[in-house]
Protein backbone atom coordinates (compact mmCIF):
# COMPACT_ATOMS: atom_id res chain seq x y z
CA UNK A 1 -28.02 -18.30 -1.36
CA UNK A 2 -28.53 -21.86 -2.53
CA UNK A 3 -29.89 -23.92 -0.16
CA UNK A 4 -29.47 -27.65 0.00
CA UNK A 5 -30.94 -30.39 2.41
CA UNK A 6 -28.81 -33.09 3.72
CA UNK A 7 -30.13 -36.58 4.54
CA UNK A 8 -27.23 -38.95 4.34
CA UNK A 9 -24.66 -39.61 6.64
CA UNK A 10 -22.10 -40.05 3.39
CA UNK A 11 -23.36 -36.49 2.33
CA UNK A 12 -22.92 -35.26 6.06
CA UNK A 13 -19.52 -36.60 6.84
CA UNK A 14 -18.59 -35.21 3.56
CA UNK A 15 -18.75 -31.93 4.51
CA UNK A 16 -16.07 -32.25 7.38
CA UNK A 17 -13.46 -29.74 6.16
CA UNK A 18 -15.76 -27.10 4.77
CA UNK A 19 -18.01 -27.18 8.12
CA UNK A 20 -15.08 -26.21 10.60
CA UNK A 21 -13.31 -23.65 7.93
CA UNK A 22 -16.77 -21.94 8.08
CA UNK A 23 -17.29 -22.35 11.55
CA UNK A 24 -13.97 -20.89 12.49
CA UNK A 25 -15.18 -17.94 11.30
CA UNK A 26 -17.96 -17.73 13.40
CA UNK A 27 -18.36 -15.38 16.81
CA UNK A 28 -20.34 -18.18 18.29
CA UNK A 29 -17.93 -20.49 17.67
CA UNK A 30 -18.01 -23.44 20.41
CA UNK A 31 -16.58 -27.01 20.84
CA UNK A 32 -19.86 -28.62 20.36
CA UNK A 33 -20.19 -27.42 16.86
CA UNK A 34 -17.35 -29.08 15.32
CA UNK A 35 -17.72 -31.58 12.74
CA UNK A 36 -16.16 -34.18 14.44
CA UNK A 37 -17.90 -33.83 17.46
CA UNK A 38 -21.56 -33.31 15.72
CA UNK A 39 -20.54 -36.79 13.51
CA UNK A 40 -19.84 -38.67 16.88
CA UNK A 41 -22.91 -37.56 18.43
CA UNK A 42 -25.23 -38.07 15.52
CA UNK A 43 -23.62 -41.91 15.15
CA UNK A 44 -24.44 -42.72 18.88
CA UNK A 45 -27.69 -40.33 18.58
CA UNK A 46 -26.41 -38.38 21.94
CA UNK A 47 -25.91 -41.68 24.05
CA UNK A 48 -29.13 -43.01 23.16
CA UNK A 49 -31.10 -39.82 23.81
CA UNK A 50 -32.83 -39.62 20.27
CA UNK A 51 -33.46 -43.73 18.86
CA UNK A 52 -35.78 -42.17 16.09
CA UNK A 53 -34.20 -39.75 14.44
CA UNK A 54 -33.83 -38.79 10.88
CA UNK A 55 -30.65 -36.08 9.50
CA UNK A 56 -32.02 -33.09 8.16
CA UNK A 57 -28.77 -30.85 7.97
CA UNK A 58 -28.85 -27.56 5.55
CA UNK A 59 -26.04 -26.19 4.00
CA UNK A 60 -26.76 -22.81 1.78
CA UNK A 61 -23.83 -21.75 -0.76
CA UNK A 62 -23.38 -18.36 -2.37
CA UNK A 63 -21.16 -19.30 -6.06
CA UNK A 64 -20.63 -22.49 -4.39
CA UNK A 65 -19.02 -21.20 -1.39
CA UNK A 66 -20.20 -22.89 1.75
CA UNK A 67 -21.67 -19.72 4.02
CA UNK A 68 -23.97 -21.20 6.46
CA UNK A 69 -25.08 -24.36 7.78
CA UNK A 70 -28.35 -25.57 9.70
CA UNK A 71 -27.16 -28.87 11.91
CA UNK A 72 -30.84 -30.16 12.01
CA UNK A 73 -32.77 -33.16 12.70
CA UNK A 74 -35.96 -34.47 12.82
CA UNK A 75 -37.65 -36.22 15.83
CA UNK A 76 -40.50 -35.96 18.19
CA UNK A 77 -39.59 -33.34 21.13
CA UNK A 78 -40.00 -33.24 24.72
CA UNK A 79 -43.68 -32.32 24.37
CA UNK A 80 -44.46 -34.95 21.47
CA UNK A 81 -44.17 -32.00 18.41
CA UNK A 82 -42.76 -32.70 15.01
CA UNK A 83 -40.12 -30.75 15.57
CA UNK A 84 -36.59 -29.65 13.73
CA UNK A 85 -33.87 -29.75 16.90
CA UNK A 86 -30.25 -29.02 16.59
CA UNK A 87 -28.00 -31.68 16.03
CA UNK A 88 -26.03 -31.96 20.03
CA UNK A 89 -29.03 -31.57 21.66
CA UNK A 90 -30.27 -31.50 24.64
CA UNK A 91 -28.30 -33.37 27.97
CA UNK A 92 -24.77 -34.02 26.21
CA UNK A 93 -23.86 -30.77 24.46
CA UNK A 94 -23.80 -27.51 26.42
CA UNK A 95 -23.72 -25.02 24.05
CA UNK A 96 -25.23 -25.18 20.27
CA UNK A 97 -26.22 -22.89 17.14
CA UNK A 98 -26.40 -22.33 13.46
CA UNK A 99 -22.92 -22.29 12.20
CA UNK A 100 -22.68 -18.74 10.24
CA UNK A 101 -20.62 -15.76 10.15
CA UNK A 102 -22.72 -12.41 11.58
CA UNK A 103 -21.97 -10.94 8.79
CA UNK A 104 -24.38 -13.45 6.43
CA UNK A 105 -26.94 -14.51 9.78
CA UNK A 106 -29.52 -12.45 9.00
CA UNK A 107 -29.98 -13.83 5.35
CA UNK A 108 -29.24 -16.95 5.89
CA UNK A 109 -31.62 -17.10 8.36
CA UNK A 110 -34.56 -15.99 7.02
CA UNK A 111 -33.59 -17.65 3.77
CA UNK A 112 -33.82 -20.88 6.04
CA UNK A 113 -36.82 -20.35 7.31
CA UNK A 114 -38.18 -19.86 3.66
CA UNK A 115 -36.66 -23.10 2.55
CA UNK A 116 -37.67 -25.24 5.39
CA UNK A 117 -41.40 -24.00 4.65
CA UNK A 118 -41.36 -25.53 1.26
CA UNK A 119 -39.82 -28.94 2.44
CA UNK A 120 -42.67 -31.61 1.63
CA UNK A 121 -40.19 -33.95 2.41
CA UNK A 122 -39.76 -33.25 6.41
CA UNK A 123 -42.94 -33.46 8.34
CA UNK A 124 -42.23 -30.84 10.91
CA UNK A 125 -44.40 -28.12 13.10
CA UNK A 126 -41.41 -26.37 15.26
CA UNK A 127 -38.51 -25.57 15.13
CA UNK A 128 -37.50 -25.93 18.90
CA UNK A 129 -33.76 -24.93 19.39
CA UNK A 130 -31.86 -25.79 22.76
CA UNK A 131 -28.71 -24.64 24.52
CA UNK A 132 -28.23 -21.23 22.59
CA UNK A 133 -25.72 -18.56 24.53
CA UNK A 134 -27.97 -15.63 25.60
CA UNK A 135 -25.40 -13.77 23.56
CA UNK A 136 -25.59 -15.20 20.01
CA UNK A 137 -26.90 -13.05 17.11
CA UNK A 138 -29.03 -16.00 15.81
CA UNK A 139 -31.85 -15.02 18.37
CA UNK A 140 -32.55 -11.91 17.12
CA UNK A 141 -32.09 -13.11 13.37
CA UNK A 142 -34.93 -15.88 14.42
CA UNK A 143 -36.66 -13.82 15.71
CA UNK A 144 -36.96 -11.39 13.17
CA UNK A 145 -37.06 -13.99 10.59
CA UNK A 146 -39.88 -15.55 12.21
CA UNK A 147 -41.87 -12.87 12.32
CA UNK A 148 -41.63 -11.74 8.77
CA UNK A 149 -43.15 -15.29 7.98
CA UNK A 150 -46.34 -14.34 10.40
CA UNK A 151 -45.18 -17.23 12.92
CA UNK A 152 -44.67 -17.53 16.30
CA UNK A 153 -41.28 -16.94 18.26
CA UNK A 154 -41.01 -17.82 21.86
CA UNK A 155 -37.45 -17.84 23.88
CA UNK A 156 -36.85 -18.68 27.44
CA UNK A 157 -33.74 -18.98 29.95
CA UNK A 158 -32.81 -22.94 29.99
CA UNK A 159 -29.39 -23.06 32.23
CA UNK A 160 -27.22 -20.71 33.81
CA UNK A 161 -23.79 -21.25 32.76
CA UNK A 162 -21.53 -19.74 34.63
CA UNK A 163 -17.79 -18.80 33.77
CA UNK A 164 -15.00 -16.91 35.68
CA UNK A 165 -12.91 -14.31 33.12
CA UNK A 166 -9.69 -15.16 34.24
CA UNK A 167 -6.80 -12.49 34.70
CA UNK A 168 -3.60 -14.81 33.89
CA UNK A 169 -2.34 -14.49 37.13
CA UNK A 170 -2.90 -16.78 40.24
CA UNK A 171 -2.80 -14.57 42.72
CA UNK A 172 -4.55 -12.26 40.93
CA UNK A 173 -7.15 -14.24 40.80
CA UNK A 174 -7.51 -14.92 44.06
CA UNK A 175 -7.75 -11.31 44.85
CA UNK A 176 -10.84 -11.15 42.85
CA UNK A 177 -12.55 -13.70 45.03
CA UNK A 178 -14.53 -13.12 47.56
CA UNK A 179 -12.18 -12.53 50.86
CA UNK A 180 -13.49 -15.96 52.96
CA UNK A 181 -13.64 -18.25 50.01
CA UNK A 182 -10.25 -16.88 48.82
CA UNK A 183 -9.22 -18.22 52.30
CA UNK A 184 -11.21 -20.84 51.97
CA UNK A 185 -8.99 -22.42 48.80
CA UNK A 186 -5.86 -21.81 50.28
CA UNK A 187 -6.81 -23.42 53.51
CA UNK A 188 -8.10 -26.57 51.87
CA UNK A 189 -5.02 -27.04 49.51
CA UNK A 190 -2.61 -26.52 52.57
CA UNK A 191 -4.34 -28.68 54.67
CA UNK A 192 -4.17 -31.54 51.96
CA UNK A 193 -0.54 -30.40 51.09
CA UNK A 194 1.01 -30.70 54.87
CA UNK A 195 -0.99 -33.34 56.27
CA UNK A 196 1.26 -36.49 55.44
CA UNK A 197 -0.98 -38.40 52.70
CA UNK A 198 0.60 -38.18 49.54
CA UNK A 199 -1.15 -36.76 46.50
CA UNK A 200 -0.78 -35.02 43.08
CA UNK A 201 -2.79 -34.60 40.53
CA UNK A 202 -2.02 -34.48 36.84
CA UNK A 203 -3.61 -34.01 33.04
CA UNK A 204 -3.57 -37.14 31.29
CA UNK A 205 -1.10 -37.28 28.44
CA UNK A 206 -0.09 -40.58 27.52
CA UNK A 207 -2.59 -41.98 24.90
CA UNK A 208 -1.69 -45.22 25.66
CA UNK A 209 -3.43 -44.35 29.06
CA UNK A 210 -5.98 -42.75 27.58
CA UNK A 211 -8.85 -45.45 27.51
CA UNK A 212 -8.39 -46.93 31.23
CA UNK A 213 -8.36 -43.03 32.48
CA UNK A 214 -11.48 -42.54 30.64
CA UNK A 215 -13.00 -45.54 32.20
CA UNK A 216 -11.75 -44.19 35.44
CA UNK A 217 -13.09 -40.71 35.00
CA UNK A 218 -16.65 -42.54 34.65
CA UNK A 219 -16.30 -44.87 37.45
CA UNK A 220 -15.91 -41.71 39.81
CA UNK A 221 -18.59 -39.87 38.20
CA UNK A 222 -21.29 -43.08 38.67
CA UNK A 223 -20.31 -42.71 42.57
CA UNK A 224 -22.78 -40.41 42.50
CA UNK A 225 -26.53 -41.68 42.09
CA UNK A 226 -28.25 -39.42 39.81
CA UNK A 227 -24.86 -39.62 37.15
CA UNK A 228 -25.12 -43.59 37.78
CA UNK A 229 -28.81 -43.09 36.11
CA UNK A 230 -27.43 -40.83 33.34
CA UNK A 231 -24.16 -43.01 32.44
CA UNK A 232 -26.02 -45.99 30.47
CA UNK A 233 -24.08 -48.39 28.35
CA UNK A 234 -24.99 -46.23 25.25
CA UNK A 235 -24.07 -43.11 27.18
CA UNK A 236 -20.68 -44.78 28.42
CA UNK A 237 -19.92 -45.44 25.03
CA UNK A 238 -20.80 -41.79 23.38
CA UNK A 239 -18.45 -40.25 26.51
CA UNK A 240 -15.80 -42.70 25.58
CA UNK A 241 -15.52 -41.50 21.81
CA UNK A 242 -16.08 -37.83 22.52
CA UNK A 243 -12.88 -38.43 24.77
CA UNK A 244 -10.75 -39.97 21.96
CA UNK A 245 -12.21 -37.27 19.82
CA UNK A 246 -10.87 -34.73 21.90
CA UNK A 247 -7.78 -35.97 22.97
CA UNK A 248 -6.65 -36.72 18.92
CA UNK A 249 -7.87 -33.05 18.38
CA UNK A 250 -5.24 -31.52 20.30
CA UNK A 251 -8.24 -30.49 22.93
CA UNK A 252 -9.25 -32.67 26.05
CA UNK A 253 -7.94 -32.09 29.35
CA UNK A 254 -8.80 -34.65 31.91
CA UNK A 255 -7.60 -33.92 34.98
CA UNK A 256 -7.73 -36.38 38.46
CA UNK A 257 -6.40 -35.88 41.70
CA UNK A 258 -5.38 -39.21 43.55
CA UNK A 259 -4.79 -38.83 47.32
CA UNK A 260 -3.04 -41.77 49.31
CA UNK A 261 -2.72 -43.74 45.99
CA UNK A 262 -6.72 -43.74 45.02
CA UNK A 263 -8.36 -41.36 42.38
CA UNK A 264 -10.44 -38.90 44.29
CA UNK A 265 -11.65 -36.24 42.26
CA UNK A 266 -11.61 -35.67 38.52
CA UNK A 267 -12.60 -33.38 35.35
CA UNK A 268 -13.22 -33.58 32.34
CA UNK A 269 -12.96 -30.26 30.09
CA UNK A 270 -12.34 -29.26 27.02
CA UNK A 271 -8.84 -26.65 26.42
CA UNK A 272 -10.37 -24.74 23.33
CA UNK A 273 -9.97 -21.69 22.03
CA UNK A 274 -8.02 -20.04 25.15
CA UNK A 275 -10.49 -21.61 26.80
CA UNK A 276 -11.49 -24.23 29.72
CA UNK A 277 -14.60 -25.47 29.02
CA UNK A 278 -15.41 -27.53 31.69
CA UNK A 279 -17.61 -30.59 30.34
CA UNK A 280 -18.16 -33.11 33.94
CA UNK A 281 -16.61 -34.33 36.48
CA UNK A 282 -16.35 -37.05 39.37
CA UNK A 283 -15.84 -37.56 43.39
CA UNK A 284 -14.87 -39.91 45.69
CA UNK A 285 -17.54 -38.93 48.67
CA UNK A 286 -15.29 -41.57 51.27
CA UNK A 287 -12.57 -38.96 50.56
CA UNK A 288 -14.66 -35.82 51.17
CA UNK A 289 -12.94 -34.94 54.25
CA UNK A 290 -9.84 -34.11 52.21
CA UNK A 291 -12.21 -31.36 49.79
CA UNK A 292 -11.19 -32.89 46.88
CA UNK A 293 -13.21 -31.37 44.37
CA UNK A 294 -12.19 -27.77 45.33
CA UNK A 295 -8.75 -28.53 45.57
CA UNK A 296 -8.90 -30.15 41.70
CA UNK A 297 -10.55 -27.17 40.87
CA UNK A 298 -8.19 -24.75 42.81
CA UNK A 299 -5.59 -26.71 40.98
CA UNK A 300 -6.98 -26.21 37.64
CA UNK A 301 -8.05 -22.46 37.81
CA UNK A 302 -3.99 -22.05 38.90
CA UNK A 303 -2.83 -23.69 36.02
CA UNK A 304 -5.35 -22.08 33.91
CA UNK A 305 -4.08 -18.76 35.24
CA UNK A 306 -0.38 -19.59 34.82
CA UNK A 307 -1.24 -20.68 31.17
CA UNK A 308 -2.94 -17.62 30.21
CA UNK A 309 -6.53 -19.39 29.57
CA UNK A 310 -8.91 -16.03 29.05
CA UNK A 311 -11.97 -18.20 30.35
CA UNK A 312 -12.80 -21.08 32.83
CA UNK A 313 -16.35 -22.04 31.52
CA UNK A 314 -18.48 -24.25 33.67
CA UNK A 315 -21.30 -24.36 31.39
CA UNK A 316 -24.30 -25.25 32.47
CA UNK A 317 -25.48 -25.88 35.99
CA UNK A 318 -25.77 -23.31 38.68
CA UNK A 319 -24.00 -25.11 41.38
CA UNK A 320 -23.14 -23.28 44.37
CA UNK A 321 -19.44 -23.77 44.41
CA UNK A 322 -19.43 -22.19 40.75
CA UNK A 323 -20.09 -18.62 41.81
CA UNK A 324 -17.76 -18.97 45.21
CA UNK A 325 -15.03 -19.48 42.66
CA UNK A 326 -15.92 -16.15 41.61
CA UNK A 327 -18.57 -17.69 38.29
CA UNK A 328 -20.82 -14.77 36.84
CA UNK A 329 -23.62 -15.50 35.67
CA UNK A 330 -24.99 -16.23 31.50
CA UNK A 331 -27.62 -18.53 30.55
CA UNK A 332 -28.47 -20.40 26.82
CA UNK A 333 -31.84 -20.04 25.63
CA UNK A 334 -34.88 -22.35 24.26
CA UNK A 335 -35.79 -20.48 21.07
CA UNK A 336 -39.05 -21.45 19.22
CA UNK A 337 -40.88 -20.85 15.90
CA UNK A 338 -43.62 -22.24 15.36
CA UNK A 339 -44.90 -21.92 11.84
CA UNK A 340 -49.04 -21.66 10.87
């Protein structure tokens, strides 16, 4: 394999079409390793998350076939390391990787690790990877790879992210939840169905709506204190893209329920690859006494169901409600090498 190292954001955004052929080929193909995503995040450095910062993609060939790509960077990590992070991390991207078929991992990956040794030209003493599915082939090839260079591998659980395999079939679903939460959901969307307040909730369609339902979305997510912290100006801004991002892939479902005319619950997911992945959400607390949340969520794992979705990924967080919806458990790893 050729290897190259990428410092440019011409050279980077150059490599658009090539990067999601190859990563469609992937197993560990996710949402947050598309090109278009990646580019968005790099330009607003993950909200604001990572002001110094310097590109340090790698991209090996084989008779100038594109077969693997590192989506690195540079910067100082949580414990003040020179460190080589993947490009999405850490708070706004759920799930990240290297971006390589199984069948070419294990070479590429050691032939990485012998490259980024003889780079004068990054300063770095770890590599210290975040948000990697417990299930991806890249931690064993790291770890192996590591190893053969005499340098230290460490991994540990980050998140659980929890998912429910869905059976296409509503009521089959329900009959895999547990017997008092399965009453639970019904009772909550009857009692909000046959009360007398109007409601209805939808998936935003119109692009012309697009940009004041995104604005919305965030407004009910900073009701809550700790997301009020989290949704900076920068932040706002990176969450607005990544939503006209999605949408213009063919991928973003944003979903609200309004009840008696106001916007009470909402989220925000990703429809990918058979898939809900769901990214955040948002609550109206003066409407609690109406459940809204569950009965979004109700409404979504339905619709899900009907549309023959394999998956309804919550990612990460181990929430409570999660697992009564019938969540089992996974988790994404920290995996480090540190080199002598």
């Amino acid at each position: 394999m050729d290897f190259q190292l990428i410092r440019s954001d011409e050279e980077f955004e150059g490599l658009g079409g090539e990067w999601n052929e190859l990563l469609e080929r992937c197993s560990h193909h996710v949402p947050f390793l598309r090109h278009e995503y990646l580019q968005i995040w790099w330009k607003n450095r993950g909200g604001g998350e990572w002001p110094e910062a310097q590109l340090a993609v790698v991209a090996a060939r084989e008779n100038q076939r594109l077969v693997g790509i590192a989506p690195l960077f540079a910067a100082a990590n949580r414990e003040g390391d020179r460190a080589l992070l993947l490009l999405g991390s850490i708070e706004v991207s759920d799930y990240l990787d290297l971006i390589c078929p199984e069948s070419d991992l294990a070479a590429f990956t050691s032939g990485l690790l012998r490259f980024l040794a003889g780079q004068d030209s990054i300063d770095w003493q770890v590599l210290d990877w975040f948000n990697i599915l417990d299930s991806s082939p890249t931690l064993p090839a790291l770890e192996a790879a590591a190893k053969w260079n005499g340098w230290e591998y460490r991994a540990e659980k980050n998140y659980h992210c929890p998912f429910i395999p869905l059976p296409g079939d509503w009521e089959a679903y329900l009959a895999q939840v547990d017997k008092k939460q399965r009453h639970e959901i019904r009772r909550k969307i009857r009692r909000l169905e046959t009360n007398g307040t109007t409601s209805r909730w939808y998936i935003v369609a119109d692009r012309d709506q697009l940009e004041p339902e995104a604005r919305a979305f965030m407004d009910l997510m900073a009701k809550d204190p700790e997301k009020a912290d989290f949704l900076t100006g920068p932040m706002r801004a990176h969450f607005m893209e990544t939503i006209r991002c999605a949408y213009d892939q063919g991928c973003l479902q944003l979903a609200f329920l309004e009840i008696g005319g106001e916007k009470a619950a909402a989220y925000l997911s990703f429809d990918y690859l058979n898939r809900i992945w769901v990214y955040n959400s948002g609550l109206d607390r003066s409407l609690m006494d109406y459940s809204p949340g569950w009965v979004l969520l109700a409404y979504l794992l339905q619709w899900a169901n009907e549309n023959k979705r394999s998956e309804f990924d919550f990612m990460r967080g181990d929430e409570d409600y999660k697992y009564r919806f019938g969540a089992v458990d996974r988790f994404v790893i920290r995996a480090q090498v540190r080199r002598n």
